[in-house]
N, C-alpha and C. Protein backbone atom coordinates (compact mmCIF):
# COMPACT_ATOMS: atom_id res chain seq x y z
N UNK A 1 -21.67 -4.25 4.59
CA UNK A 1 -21.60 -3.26 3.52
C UNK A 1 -20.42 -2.29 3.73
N UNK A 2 -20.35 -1.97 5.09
CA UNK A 2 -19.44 -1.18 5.14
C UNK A 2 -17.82 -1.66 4.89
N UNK A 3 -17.61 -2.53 5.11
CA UNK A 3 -16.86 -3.33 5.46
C UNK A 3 -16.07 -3.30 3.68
N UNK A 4 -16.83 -4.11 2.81
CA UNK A 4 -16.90 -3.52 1.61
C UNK A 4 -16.86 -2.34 1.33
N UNK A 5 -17.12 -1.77 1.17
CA UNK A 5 -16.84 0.04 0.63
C UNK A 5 -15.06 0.11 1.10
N UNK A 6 -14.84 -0.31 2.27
CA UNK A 6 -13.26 0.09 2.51
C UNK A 6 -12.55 -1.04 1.89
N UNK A 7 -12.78 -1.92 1.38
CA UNK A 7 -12.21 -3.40 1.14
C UNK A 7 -11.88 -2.76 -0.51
N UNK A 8 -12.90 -2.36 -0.88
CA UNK A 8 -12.78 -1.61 -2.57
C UNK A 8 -11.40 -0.53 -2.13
N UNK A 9 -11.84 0.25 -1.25
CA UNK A 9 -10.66 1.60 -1.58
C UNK A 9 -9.70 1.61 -1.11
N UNK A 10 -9.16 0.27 -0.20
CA UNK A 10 -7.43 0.37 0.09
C UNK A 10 -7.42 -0.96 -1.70
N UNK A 11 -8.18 -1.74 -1.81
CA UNK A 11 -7.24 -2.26 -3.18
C UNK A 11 -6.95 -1.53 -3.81
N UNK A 12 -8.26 -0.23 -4.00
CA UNK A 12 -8.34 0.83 -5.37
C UNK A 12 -6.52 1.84 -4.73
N UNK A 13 -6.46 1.62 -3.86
CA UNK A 13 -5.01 2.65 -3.69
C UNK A 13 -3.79 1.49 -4.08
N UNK A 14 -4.36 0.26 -3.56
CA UNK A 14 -2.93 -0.75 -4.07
C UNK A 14 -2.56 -1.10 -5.49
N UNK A 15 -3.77 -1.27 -5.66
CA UNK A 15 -3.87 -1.13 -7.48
C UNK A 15 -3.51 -0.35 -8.06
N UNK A 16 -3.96 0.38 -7.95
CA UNK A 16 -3.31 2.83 -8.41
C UNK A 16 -1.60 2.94 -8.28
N UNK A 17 -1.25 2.26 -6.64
CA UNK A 17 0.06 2.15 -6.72
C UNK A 17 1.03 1.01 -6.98
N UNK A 18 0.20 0.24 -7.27
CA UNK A 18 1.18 -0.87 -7.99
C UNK A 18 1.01 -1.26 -9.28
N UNK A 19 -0.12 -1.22 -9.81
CA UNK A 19 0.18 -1.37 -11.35
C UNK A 19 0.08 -0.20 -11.99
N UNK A 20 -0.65 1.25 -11.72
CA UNK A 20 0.30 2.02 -12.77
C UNK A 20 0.99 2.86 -11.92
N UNK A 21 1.68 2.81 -10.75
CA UNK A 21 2.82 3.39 -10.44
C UNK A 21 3.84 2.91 -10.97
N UNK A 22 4.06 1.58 -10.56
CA UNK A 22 5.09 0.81 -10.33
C UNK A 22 5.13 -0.06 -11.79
N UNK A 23 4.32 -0.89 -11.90
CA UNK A 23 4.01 -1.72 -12.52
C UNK A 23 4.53 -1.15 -14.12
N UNK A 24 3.83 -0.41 -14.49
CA UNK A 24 3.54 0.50 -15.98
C UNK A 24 4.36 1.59 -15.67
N UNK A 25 4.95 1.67 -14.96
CA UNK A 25 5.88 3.14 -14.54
C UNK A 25 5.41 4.27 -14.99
N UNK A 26 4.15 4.17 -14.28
CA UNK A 26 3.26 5.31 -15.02
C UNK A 26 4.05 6.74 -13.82
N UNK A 27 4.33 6.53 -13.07
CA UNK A 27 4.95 7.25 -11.90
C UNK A 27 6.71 7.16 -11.73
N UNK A 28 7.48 7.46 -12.87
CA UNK A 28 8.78 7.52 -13.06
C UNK A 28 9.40 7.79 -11.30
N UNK A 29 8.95 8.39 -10.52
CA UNK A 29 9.53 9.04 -8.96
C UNK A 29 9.41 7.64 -8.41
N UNK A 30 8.88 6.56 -8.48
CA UNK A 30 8.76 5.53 -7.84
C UNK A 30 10.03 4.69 -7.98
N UNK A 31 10.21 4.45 -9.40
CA UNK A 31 11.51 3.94 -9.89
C UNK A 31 12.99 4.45 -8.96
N UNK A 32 12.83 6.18 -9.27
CA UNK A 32 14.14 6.77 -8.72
C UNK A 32 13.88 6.77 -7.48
N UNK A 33 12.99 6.37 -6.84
CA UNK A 33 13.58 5.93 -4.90
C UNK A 33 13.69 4.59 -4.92
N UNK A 34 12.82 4.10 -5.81
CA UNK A 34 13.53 2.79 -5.15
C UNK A 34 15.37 2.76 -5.74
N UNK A 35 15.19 2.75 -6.44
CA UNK A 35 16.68 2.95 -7.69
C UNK A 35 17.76 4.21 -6.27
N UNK A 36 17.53 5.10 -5.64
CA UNK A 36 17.94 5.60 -4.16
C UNK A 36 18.69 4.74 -3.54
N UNK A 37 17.16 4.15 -3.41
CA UNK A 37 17.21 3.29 -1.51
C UNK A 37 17.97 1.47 -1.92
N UNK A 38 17.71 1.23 -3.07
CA UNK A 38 18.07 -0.21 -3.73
C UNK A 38 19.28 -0.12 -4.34
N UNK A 39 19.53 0.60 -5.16
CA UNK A 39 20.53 0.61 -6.19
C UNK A 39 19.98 0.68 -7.39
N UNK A 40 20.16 1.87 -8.31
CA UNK A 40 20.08 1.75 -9.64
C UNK A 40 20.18 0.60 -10.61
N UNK A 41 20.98 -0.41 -10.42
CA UNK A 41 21.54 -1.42 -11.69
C UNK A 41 19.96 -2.20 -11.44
N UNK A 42 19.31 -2.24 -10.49
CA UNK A 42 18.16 -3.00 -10.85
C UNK A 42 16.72 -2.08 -10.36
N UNK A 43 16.97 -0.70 -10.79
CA UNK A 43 15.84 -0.40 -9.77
C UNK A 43 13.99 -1.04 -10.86
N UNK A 44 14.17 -0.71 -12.28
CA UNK A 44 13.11 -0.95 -12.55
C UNK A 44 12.47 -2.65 -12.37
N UNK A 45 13.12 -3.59 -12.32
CA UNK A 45 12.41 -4.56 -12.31
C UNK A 45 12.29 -4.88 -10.56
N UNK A 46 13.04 -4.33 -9.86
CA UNK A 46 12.64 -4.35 -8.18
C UNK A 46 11.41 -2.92 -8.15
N UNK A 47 11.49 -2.39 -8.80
CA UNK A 47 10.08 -1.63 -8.47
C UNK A 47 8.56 -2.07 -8.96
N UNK A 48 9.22 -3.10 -10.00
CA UNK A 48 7.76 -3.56 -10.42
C UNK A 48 7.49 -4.74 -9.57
N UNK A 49 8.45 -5.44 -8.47
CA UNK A 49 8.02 -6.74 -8.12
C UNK A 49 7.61 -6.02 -6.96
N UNK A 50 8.04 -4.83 -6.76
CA UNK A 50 7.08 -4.01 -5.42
C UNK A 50 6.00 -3.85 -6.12
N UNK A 51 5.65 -3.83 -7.27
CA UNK A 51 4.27 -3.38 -7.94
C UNK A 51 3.42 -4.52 -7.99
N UNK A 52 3.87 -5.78 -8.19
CA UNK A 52 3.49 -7.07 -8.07
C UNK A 52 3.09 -7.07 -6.45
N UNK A 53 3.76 -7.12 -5.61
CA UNK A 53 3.81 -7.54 -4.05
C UNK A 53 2.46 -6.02 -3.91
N UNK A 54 2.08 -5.41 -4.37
CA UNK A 54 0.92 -4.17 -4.09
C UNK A 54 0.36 -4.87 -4.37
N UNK A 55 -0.36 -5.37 -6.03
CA UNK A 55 -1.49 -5.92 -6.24
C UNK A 55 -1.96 -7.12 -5.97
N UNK A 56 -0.90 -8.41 -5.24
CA UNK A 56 -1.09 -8.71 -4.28
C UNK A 56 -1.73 -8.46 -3.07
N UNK A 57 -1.38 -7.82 -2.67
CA UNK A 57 -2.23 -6.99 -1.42
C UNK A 57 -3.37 -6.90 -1.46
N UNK A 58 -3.43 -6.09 -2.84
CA UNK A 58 -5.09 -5.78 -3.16
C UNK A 58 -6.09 -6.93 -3.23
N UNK A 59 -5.57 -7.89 -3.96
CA UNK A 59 -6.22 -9.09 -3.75
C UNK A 59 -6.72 -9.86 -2.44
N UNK A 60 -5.88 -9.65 -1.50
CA UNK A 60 -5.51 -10.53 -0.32
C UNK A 60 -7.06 -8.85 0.38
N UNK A 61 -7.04 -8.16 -0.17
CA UNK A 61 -8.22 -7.02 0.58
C UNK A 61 -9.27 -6.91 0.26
N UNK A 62 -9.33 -7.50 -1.33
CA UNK A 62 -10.69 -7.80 -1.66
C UNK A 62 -11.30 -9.20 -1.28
N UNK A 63 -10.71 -9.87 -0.89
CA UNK A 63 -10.82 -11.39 -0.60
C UNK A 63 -11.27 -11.38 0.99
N UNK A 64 -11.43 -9.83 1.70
CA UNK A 64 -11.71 -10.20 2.94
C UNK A 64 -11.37 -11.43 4.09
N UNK A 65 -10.66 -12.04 3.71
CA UNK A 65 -9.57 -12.87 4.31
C UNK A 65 -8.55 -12.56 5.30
N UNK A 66 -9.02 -13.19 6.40
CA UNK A 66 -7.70 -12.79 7.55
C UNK A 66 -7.50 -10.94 7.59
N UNK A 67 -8.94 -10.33 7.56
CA UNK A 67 -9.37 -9.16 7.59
C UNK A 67 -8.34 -8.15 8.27
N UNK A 68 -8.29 -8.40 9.50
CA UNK A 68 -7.56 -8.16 10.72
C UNK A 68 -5.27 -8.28 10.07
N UNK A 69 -5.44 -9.01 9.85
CA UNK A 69 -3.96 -9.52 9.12
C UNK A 69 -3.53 -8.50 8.23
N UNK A 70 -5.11 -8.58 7.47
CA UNK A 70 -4.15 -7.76 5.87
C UNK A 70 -4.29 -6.11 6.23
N UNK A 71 -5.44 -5.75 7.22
CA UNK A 71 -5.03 -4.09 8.05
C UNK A 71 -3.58 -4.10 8.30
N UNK A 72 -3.00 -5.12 9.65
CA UNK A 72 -1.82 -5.01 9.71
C UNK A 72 -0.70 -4.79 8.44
N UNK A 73 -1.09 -5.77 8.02
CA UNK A 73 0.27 -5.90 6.91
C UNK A 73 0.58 -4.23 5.94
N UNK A 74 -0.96 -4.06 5.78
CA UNK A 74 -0.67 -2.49 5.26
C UNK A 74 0.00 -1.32 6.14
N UNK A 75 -0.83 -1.71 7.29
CA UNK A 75 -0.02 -0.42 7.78
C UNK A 75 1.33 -0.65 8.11
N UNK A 76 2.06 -2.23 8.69
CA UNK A 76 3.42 -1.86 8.80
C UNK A 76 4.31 -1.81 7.10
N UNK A 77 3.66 -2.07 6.13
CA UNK A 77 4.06 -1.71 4.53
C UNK A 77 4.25 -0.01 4.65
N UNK A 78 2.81 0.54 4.88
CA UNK A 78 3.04 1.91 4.96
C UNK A 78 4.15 2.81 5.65
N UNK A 79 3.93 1.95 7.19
CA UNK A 79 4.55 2.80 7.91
C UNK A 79 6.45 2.57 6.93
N UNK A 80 6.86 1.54 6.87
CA UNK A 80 7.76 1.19 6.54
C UNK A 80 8.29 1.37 5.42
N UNK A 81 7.70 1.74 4.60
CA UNK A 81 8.16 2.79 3.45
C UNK A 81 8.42 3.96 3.37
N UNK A 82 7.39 5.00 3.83
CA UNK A 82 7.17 5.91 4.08
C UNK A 82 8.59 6.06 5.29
N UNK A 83 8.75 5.63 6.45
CA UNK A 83 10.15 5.77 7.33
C UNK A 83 11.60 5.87 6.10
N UNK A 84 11.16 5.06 5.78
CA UNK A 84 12.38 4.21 4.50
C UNK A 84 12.71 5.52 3.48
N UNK A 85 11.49 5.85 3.14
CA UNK A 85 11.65 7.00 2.18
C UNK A 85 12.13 8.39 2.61
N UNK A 86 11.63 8.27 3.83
CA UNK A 86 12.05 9.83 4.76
C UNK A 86 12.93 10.16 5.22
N UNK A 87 14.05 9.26 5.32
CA UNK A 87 15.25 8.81 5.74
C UNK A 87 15.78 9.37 4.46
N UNK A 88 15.89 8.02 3.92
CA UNK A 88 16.81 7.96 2.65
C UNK A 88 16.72 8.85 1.22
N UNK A 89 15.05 9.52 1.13
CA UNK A 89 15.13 9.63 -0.15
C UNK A 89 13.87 10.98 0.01
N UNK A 90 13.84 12.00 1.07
CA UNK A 90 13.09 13.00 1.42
C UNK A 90 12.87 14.02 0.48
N UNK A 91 14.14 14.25 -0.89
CA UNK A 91 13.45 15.24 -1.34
C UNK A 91 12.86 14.74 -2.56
N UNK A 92 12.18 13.45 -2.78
CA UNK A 92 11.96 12.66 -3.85
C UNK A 92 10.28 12.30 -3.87
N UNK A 93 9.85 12.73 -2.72
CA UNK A 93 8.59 12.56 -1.96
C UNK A 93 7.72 13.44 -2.06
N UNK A 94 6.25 12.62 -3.16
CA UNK A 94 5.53 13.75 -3.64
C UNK A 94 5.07 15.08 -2.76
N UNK A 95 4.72 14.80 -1.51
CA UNK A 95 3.96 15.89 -0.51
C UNK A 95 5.59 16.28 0.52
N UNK A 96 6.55 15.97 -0.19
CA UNK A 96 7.62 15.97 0.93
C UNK A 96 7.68 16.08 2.64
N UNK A 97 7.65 16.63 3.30
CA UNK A 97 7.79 15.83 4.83
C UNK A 97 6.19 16.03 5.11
N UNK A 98 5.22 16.64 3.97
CA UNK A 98 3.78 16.05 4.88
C UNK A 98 3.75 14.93 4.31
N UNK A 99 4.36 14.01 3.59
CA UNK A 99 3.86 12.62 3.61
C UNK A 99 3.87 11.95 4.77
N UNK A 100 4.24 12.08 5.33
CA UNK A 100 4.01 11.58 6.82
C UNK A 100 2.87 11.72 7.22
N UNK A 101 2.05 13.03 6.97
CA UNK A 101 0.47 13.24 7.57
C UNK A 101 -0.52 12.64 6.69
N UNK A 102 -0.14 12.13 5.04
CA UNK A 102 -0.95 11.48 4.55
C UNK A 102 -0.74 10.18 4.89
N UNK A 103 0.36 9.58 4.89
CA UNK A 103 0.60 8.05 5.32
C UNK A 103 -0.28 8.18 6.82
N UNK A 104 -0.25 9.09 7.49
CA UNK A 104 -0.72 8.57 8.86
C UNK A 104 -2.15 8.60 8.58
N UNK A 105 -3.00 9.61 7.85
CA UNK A 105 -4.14 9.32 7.77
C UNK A 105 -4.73 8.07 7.47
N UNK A 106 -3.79 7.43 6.16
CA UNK A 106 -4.46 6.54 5.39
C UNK A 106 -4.46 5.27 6.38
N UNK A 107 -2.95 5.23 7.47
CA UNK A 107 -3.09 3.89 8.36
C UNK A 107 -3.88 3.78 9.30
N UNK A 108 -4.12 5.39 9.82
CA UNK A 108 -5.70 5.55 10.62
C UNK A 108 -6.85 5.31 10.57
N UNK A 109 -6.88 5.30 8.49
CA UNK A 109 -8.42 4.63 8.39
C UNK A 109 -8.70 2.92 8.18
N UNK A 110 -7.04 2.78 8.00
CA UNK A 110 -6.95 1.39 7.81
C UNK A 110 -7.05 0.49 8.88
N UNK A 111 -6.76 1.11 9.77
CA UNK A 111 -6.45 0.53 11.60
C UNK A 111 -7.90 0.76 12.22
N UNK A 112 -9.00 1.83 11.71
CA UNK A 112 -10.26 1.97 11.68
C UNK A 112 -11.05 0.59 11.34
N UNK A 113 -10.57 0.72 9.76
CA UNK A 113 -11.62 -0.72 9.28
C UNK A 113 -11.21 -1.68 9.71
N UNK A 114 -9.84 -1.82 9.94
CA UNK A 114 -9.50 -3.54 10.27
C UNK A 114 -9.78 -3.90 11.78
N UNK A 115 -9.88 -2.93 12.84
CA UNK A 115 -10.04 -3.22 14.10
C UNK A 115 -11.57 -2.50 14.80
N UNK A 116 -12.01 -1.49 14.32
CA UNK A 116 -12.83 -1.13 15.05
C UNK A 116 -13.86 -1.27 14.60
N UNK A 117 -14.28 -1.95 12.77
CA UNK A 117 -15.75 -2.21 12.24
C UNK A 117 -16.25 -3.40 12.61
N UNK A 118 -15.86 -3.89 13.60
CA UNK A 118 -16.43 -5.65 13.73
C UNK A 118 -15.71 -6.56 12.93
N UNK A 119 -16.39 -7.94 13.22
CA UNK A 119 -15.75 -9.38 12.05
C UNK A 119 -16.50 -8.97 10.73
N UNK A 120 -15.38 -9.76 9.80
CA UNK A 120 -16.59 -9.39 8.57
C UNK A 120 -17.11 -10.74 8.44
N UNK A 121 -18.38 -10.86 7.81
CA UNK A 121 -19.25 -11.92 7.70
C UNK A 121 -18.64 -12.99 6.74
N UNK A 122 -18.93 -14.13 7.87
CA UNK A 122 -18.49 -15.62 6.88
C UNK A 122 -19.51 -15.69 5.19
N UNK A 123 -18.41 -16.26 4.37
CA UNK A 123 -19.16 -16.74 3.46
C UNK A 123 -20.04 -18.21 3.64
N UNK A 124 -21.28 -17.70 3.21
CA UNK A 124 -22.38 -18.98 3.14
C UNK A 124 -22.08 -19.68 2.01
N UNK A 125 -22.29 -20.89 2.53
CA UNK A 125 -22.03 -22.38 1.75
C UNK A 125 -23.78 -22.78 1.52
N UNK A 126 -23.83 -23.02 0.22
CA UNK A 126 -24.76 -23.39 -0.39
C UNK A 126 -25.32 -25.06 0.68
């Protein structure tokens, strides 16, 4: 159960940030870093295939699959944006240099569920 409850709320953040951040450009600031850190001449359709490559994610988290894997993969996504952004594109950054203390929270709880809640349970075959 538990296991679930966190499996819902990192998709519910990948989802939030990839299809209407990115995706629906419901979040115009997403565009102008990547459009920063990428180059303008293509930033909107490279911000939506980052919006694609999120809800991806989300999938690959609701699918409880390779549990352990898809913790990792978020947090070096996180960490690696978040570096990327702090560098290159700091005053563009909603919480500006405390994004760093929210990114670290969120990989703390992610590095929580993926390593310290146990295996998650095989699916039963009829």
């Amino acid at each position: 159960m538990q296991r679930r409850a966190f499996s819902l709320f990192f998709a519910l953040v990948w989802i939030v940030n990839g299809l209407v951040c990115k995706v629906l450009n419901g979040v115009p600031r997403h565009r102008t870093i990547v459009g920063r850190i990428l180059g303008e001449d293509h930033a909107l359709a490279l911000t939506r295939m980052i919006g694609l490559a999120e809800i991806c994610l989300a999938l690959w988290i609701l699918s409880q699959w390779k549990w352990r894997w898809s913790a990792t993969v978020q947090i070096a996504a996180v960490v690696t944006m978040n570096v990327i952004e702090f560098v290159l594109a700091p005053d563009l950054l909603l919480f500006g240099p405390r994004n760093a203390l929210v990114a670290l929270a969120y990989v703390s709880v992610v590095a929580y569920a993926g390593f310290y809640t146990g295996v998650p349970p095989r699916h039963k075959t009829a």
